[in-house]
PDB file of N, CA and C in Angstrom:
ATOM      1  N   UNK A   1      23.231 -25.074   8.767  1.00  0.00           N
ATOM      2  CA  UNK A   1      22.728 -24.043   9.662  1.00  0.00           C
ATOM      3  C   UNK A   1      22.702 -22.686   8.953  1.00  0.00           C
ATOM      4  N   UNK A   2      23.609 -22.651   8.185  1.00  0.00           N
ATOM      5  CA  UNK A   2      23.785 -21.186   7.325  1.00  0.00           C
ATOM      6  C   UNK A   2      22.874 -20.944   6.323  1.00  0.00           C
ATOM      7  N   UNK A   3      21.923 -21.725   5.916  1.00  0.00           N
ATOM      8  CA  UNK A   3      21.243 -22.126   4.858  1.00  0.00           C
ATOM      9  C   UNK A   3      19.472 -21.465   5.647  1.00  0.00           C
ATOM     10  N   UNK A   4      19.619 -22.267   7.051  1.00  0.00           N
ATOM     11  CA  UNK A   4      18.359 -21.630   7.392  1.00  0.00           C
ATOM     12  C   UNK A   4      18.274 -20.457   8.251  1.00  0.00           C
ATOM     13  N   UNK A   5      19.738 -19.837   8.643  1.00  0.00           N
ATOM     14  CA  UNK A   5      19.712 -18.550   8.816  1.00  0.00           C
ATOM     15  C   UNK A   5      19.175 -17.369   7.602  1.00  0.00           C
ATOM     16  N   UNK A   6      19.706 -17.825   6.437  1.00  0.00           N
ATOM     17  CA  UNK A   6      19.672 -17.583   4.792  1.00  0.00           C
ATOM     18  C   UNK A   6      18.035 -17.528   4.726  1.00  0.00           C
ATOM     19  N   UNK A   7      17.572 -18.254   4.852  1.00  0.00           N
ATOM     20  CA  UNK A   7      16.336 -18.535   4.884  1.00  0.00           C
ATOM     21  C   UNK A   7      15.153 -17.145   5.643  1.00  0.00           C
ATOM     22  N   UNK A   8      15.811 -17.249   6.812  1.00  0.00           N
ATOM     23  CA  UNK A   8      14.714 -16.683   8.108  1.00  0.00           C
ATOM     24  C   UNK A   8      14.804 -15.652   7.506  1.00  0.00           C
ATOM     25  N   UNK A   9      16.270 -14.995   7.660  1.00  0.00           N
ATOM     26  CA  UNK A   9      16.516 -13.681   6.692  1.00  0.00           C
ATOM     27  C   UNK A   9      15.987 -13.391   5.605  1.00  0.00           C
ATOM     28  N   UNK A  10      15.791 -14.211   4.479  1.00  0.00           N
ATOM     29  CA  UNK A  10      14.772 -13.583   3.125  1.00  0.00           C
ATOM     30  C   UNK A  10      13.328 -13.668   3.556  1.00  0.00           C
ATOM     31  N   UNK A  11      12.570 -14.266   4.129  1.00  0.00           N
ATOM     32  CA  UNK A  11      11.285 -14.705   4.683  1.00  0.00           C
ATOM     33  C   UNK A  11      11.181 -13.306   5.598  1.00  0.00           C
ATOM     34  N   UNK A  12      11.946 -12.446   6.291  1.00  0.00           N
ATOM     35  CA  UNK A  12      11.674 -11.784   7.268  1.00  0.00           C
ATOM     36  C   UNK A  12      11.566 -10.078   6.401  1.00  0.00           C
ATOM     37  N   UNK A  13      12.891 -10.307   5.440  1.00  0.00           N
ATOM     38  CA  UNK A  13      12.717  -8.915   4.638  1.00  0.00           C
ATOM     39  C   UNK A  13      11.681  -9.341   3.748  1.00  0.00           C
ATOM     40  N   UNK A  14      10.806 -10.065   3.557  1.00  0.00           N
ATOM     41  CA  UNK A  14      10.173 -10.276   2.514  1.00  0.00           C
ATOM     42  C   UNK A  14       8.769 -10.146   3.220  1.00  0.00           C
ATOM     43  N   UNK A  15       8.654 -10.756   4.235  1.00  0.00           N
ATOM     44  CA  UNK A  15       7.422 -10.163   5.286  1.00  0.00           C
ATOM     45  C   UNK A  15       7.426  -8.538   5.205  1.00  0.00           C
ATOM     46  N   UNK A  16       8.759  -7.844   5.830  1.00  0.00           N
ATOM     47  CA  UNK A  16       8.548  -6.480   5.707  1.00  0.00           C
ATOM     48  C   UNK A  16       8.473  -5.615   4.154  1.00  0.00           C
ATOM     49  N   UNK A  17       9.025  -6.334   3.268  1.00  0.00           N
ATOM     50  CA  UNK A  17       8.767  -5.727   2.391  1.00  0.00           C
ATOM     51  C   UNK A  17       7.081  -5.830   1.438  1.00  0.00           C
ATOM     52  N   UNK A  18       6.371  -6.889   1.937  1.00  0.00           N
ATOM     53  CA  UNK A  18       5.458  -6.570   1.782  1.00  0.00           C
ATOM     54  C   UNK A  18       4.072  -6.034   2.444  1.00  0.00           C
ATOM     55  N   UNK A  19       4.829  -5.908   3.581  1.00  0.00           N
ATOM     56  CA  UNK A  19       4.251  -4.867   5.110  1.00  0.00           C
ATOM     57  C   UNK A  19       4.287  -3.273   4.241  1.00  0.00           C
ATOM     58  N   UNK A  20       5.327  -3.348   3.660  1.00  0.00           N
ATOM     59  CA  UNK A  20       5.679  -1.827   3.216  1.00  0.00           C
ATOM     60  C   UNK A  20       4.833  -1.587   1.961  1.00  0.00           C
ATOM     61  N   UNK A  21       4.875  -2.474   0.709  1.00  0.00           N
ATOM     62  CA  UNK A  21       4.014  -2.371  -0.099  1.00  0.00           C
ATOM     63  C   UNK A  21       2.497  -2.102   0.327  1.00  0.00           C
ATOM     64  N   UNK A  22       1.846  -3.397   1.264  1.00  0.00           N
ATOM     65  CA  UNK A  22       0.439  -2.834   1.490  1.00  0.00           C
ATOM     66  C   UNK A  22       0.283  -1.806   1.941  1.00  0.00           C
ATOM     67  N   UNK A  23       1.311  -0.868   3.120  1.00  0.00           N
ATOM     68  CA  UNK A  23       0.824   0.206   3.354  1.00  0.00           C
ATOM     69  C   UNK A  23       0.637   1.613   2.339  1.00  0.00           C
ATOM     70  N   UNK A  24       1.832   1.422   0.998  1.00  0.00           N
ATOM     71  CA  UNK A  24       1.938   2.044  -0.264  1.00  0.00           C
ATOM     72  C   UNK A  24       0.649   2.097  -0.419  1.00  0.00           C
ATOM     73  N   UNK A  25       0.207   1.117  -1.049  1.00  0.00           N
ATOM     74  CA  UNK A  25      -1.039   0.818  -1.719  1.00  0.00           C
ATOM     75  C   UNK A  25      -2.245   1.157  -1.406  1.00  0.00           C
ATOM     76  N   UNK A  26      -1.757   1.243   0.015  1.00  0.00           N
ATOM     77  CA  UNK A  26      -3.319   1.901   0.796  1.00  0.00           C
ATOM     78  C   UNK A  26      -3.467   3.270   1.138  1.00  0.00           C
ATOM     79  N   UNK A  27      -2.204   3.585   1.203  1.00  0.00           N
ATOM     80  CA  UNK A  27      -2.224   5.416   1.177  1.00  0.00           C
ATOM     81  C   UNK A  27      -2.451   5.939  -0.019  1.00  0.00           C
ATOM     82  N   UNK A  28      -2.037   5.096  -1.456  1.00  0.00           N
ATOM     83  CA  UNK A  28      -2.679   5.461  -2.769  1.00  0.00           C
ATOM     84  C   UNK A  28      -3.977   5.541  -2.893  1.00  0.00           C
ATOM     85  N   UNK A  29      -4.798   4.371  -2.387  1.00  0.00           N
ATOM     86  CA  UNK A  29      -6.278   4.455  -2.421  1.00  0.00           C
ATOM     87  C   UNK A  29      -6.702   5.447  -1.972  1.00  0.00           C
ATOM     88  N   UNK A  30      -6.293   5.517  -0.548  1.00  0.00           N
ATOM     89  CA  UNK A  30      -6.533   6.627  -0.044  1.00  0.00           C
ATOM     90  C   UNK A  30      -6.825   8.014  -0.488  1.00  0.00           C
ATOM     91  N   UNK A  31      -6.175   8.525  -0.813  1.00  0.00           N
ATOM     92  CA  UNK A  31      -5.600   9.513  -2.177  1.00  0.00           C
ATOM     93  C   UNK A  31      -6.394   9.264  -2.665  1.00  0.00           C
ATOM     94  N   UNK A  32      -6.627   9.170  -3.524  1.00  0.00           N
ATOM     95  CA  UNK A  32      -7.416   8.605  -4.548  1.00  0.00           C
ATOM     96  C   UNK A  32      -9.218   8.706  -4.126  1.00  0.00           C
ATOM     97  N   UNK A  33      -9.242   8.347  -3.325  1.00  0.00           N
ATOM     98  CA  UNK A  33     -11.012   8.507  -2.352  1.00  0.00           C
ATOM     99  C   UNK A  33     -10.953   9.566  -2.166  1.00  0.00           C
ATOM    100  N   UNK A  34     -10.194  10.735  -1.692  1.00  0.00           N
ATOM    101  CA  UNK A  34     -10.009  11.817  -1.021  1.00  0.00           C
ATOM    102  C   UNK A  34     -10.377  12.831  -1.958  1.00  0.00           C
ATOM    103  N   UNK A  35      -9.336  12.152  -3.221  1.00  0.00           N
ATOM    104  CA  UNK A  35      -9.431  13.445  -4.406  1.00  0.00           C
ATOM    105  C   UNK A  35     -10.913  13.250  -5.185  1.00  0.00           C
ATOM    106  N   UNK A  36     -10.973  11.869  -5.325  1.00  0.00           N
ATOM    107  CA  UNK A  36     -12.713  11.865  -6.098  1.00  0.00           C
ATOM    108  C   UNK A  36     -13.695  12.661  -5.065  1.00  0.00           C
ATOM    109  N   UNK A  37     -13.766  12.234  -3.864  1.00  0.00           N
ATOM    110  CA  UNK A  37     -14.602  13.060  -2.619  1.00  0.00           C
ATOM    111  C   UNK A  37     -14.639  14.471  -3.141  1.00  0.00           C
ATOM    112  N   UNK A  38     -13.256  15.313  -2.397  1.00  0.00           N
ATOM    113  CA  UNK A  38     -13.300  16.119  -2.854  1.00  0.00           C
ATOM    114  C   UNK A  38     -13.524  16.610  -4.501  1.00  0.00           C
ATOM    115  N   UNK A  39     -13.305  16.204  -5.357  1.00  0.00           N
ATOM    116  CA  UNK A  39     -13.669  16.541  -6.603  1.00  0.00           C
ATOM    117  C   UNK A  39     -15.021  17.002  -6.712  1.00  0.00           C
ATOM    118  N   UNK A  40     -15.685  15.659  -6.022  1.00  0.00           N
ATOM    119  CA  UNK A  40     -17.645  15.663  -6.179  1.00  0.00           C
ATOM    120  C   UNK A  40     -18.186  16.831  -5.498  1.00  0.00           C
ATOM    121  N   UNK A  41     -17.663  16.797  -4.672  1.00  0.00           N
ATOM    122  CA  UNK A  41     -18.203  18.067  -3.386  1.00  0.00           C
ATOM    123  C   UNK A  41     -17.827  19.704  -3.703  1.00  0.00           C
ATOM    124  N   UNK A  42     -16.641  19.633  -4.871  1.00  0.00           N
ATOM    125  CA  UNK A  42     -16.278  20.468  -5.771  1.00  0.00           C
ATOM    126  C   UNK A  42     -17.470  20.966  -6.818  1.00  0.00           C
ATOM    127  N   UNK A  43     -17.635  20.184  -7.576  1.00  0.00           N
ATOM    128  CA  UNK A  43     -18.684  20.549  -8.676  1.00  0.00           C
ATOM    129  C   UNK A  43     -20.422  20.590  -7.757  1.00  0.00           C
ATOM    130  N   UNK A  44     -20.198  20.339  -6.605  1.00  0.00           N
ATOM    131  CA  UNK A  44     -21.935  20.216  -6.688  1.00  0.00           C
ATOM    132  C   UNK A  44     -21.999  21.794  -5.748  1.00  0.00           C
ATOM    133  N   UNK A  45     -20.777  22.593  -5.401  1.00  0.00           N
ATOM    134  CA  UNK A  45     -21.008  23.656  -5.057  1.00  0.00           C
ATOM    135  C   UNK A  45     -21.148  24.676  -5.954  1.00  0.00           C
ATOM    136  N   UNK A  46     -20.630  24.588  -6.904  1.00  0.00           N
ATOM    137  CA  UNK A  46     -21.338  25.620  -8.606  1.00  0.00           C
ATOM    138  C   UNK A  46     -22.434  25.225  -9.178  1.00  0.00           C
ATOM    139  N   UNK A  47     -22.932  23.693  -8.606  1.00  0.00           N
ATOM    140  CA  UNK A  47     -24.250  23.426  -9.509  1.00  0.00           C
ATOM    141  C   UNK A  47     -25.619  24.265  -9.392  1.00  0.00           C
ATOM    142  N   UNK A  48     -25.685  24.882 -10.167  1.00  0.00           N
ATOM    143  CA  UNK A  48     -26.898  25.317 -10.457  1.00  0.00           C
ATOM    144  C   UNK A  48     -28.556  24.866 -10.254  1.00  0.00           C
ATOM    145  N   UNK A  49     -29.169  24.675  -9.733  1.00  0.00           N
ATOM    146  CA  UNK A  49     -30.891  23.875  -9.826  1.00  0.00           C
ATOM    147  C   UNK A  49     -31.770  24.940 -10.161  1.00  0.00           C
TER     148      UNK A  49
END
């Protein structure tokens, strides 16, 4: 019985810990879209025609 308590328990932090990673990962992207966005929208207000 102690074995599949052992069990539920790593399976459950291991669900949340990769609950926690994808949300990492997606607030990086995030970031990341935001700053290229803004970057682009940066340079095309000095551009010259």
């Amino acid at each position: 019985m102690l074995i599949y308590m052992l069990a539920t328990a790593m399976t459950i932090v291991m669900l949340i810990a990769t609950a926690f990673g994808l949300h990492q990962e997606a607030a990086r992207v995030r970031v990341k879209a935001n700053t290229k966005r803004l970057d682009f929208a940066h340079r095309n207000v000095y551009r010259r025609h």
